[in-house]
C-alpha atoms as a PDB file:
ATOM      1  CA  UNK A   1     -18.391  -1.426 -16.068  1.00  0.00           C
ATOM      2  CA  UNK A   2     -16.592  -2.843 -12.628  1.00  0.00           C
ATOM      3  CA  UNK A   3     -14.283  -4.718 -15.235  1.00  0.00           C
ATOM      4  CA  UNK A   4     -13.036  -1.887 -16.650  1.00  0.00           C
ATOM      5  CA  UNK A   5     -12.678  -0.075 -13.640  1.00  0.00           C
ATOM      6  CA  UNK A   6     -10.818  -2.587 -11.897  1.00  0.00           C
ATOM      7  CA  UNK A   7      -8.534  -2.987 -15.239  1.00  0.00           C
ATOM      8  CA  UNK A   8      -7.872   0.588 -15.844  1.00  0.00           C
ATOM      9  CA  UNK A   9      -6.623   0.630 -11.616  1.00  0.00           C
ATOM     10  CA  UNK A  10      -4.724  -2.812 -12.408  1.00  0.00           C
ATOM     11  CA  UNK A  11      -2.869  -1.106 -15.498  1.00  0.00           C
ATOM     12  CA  UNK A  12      -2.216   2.638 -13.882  1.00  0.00           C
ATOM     13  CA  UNK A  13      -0.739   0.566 -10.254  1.00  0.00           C
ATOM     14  CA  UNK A  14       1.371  -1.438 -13.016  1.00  0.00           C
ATOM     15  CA  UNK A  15       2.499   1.855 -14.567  1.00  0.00           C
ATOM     16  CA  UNK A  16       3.176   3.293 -11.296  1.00  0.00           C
ATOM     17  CA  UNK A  17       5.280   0.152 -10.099  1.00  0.00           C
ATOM     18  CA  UNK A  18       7.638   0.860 -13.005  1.00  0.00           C
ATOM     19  CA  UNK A  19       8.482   3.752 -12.464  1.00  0.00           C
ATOM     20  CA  UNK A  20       8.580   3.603  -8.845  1.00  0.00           C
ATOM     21  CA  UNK A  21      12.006   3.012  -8.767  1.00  0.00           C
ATOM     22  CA  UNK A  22      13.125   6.290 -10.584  1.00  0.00           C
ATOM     23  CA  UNK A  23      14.714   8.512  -7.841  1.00  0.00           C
ATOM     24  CA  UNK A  24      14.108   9.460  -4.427  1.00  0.00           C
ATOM     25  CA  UNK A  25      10.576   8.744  -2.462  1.00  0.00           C
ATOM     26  CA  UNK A  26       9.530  11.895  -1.084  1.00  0.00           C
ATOM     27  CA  UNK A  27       6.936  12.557   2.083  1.00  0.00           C
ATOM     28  CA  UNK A  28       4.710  14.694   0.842  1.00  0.00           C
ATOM     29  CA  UNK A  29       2.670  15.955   3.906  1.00  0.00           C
ATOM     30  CA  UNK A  30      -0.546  15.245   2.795  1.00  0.00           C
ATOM     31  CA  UNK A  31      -3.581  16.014   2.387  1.00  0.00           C
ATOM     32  CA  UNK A  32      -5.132  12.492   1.660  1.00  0.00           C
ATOM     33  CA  UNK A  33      -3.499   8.841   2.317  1.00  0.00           C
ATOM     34  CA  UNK A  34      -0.364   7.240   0.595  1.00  0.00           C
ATOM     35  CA  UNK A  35       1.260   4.169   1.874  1.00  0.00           C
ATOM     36  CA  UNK A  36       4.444   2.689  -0.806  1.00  0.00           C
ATOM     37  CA  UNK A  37       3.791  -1.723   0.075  1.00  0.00           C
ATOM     38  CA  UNK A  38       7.238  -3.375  -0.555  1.00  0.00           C
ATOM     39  CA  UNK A  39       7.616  -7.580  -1.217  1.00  0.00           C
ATOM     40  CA  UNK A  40      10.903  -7.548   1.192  1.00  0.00           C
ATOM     41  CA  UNK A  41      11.949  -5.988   4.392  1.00  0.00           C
ATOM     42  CA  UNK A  42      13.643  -3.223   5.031  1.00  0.00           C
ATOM     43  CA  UNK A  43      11.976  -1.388   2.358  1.00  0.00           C
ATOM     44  CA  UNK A  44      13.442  -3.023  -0.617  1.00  0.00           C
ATOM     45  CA  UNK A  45      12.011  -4.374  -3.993  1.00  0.00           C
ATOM     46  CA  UNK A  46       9.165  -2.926  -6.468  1.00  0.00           C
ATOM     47  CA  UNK A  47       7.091  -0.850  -4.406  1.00  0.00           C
ATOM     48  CA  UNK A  48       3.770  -0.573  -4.763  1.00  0.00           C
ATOM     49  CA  UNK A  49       2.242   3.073  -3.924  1.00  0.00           C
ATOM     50  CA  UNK A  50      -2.060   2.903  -2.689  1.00  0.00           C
ATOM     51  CA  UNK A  51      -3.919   5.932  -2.196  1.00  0.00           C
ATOM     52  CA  UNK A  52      -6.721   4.559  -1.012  1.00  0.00           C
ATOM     53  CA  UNK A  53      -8.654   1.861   0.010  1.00  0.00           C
ATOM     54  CA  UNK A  54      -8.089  -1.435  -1.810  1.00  0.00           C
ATOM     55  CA  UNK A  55     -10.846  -4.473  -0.892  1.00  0.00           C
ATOM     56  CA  UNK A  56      -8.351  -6.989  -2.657  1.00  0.00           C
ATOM     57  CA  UNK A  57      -4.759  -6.043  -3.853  1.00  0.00           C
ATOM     58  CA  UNK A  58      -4.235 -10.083  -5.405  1.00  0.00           C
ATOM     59  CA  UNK A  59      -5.241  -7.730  -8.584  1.00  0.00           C
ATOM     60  CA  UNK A  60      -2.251  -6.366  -8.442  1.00  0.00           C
ATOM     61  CA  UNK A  61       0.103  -7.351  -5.477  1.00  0.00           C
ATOM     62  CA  UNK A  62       0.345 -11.164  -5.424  1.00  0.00           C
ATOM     63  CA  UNK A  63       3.632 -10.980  -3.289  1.00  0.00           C
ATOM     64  CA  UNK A  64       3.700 -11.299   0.289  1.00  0.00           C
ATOM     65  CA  UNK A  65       4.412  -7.793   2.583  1.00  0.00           C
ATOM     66  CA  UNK A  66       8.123  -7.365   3.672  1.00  0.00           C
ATOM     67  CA  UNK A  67       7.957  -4.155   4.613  1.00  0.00           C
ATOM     68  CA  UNK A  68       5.751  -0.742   4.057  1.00  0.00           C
ATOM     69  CA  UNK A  69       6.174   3.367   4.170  1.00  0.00           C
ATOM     70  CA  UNK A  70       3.498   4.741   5.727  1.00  0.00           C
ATOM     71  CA  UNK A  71       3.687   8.760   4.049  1.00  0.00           C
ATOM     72  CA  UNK A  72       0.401   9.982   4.852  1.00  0.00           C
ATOM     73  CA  UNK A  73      -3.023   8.948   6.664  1.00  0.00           C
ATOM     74  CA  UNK A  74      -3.540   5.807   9.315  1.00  0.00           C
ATOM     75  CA  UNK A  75      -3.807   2.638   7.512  1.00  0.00           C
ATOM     76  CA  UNK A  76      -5.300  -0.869   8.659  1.00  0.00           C
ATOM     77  CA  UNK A  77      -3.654  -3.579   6.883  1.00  0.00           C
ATOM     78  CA  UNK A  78      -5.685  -7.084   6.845  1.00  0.00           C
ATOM     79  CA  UNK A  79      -4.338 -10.666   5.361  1.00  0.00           C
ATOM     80  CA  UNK A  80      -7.017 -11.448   3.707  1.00  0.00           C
ATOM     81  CA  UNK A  81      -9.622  -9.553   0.982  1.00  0.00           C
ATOM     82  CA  UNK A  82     -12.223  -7.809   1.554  1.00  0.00           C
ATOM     83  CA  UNK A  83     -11.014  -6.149   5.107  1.00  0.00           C
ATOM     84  CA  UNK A  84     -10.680  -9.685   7.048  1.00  0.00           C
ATOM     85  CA  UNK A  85      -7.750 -10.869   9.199  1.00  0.00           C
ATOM     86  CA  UNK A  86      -6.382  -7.557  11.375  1.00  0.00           C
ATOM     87  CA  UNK A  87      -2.798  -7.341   9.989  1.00  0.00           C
ATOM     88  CA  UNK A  88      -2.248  -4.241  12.178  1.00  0.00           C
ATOM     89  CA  UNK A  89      -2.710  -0.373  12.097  1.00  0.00           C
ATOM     90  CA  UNK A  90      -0.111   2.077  11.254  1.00  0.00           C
ATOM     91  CA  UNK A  91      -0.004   6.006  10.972  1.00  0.00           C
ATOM     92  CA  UNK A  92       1.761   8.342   9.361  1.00  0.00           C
ATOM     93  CA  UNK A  93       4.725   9.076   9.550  1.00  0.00           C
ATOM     94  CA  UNK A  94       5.974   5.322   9.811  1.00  0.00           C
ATOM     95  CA  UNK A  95       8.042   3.109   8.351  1.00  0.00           C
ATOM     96  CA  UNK A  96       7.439  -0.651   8.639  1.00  0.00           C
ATOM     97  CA  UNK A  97      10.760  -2.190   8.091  1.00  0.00           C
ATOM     98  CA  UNK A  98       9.561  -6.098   8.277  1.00  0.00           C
ATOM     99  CA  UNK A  99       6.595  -7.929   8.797  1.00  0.00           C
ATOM    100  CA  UNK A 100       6.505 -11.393   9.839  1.00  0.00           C
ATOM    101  CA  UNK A 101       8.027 -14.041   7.634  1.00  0.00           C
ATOM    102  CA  UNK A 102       5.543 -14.588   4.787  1.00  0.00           C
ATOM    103  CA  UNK A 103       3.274 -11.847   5.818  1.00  0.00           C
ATOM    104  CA  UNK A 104       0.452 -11.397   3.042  1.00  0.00           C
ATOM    105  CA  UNK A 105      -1.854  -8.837   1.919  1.00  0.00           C
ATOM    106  CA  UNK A 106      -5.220  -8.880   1.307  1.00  0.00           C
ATOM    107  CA  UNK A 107      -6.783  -5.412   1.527  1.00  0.00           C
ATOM    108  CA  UNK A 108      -6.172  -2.565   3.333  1.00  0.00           C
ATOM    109  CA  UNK A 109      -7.946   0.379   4.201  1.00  0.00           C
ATOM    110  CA  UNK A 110      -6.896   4.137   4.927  1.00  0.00           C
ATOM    111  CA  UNK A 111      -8.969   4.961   8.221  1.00  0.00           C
ATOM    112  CA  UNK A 112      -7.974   8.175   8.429  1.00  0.00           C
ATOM    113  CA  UNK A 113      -6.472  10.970   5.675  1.00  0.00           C
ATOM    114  CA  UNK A 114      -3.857  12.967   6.358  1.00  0.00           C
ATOM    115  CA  UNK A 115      -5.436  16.847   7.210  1.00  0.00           C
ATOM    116  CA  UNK A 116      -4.399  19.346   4.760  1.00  0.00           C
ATOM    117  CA  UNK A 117      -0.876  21.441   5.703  1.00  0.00           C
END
């Protein structure tokens, strides 16, 4: 049941990276969490949207973080799965334009969603 689960996420984040680059990005102001995870800085490459919390992206993100967009919600990003090794915290509205050289991601966590408008 977890294996299907996990697949079905794997294949809809895969879907979602595709299209990803298809027009503008938009802030929407919320409710909930949304933070768009790029591979390079300055907020270039595939990026890869998460609306919530994710104990291990390697499922789907085995790239190291360049860069991130921050649209909604306060995030905690961690280097390794499973919520271990404090990356750093960021909140809404935010862009990250570059993490340090070969930055990874492990997991990350929304601590707080974004209140309704």
């Amino acid at each position: 049941m977890q294996i299907q689960t996990i697949f079905r996420s794997a294949l809809a984040l895969s879907l979602v990276i595709l299209v990803s680059g298809c027009g503008p990005r938009v802030r929407d102001p919320g409710p909930g969490c949304l933070i768009y995870i790029y591979p390079l800085p300055d907020l270039k490459g595939g990026a890869l949207p998460v609306t919530g919390g994710t104990a291990d992206v390697a499922t789907v993100w085995q790239k190291p973080i360049g860069s991130a967009q921050v649209i909604y919600g306060t995030w905690r990003l961690y280097t390794d799965p499973f919520y271990n090794g404090f990356l750093g915290d960021y909140k809404a509205p935010q862009d990250v334009v570059r993490f340090k050289l070969d930055a990874k991601l492990g997991s990350l966590q929304c601590l707080e969603p974004a209140p309704a408008p």
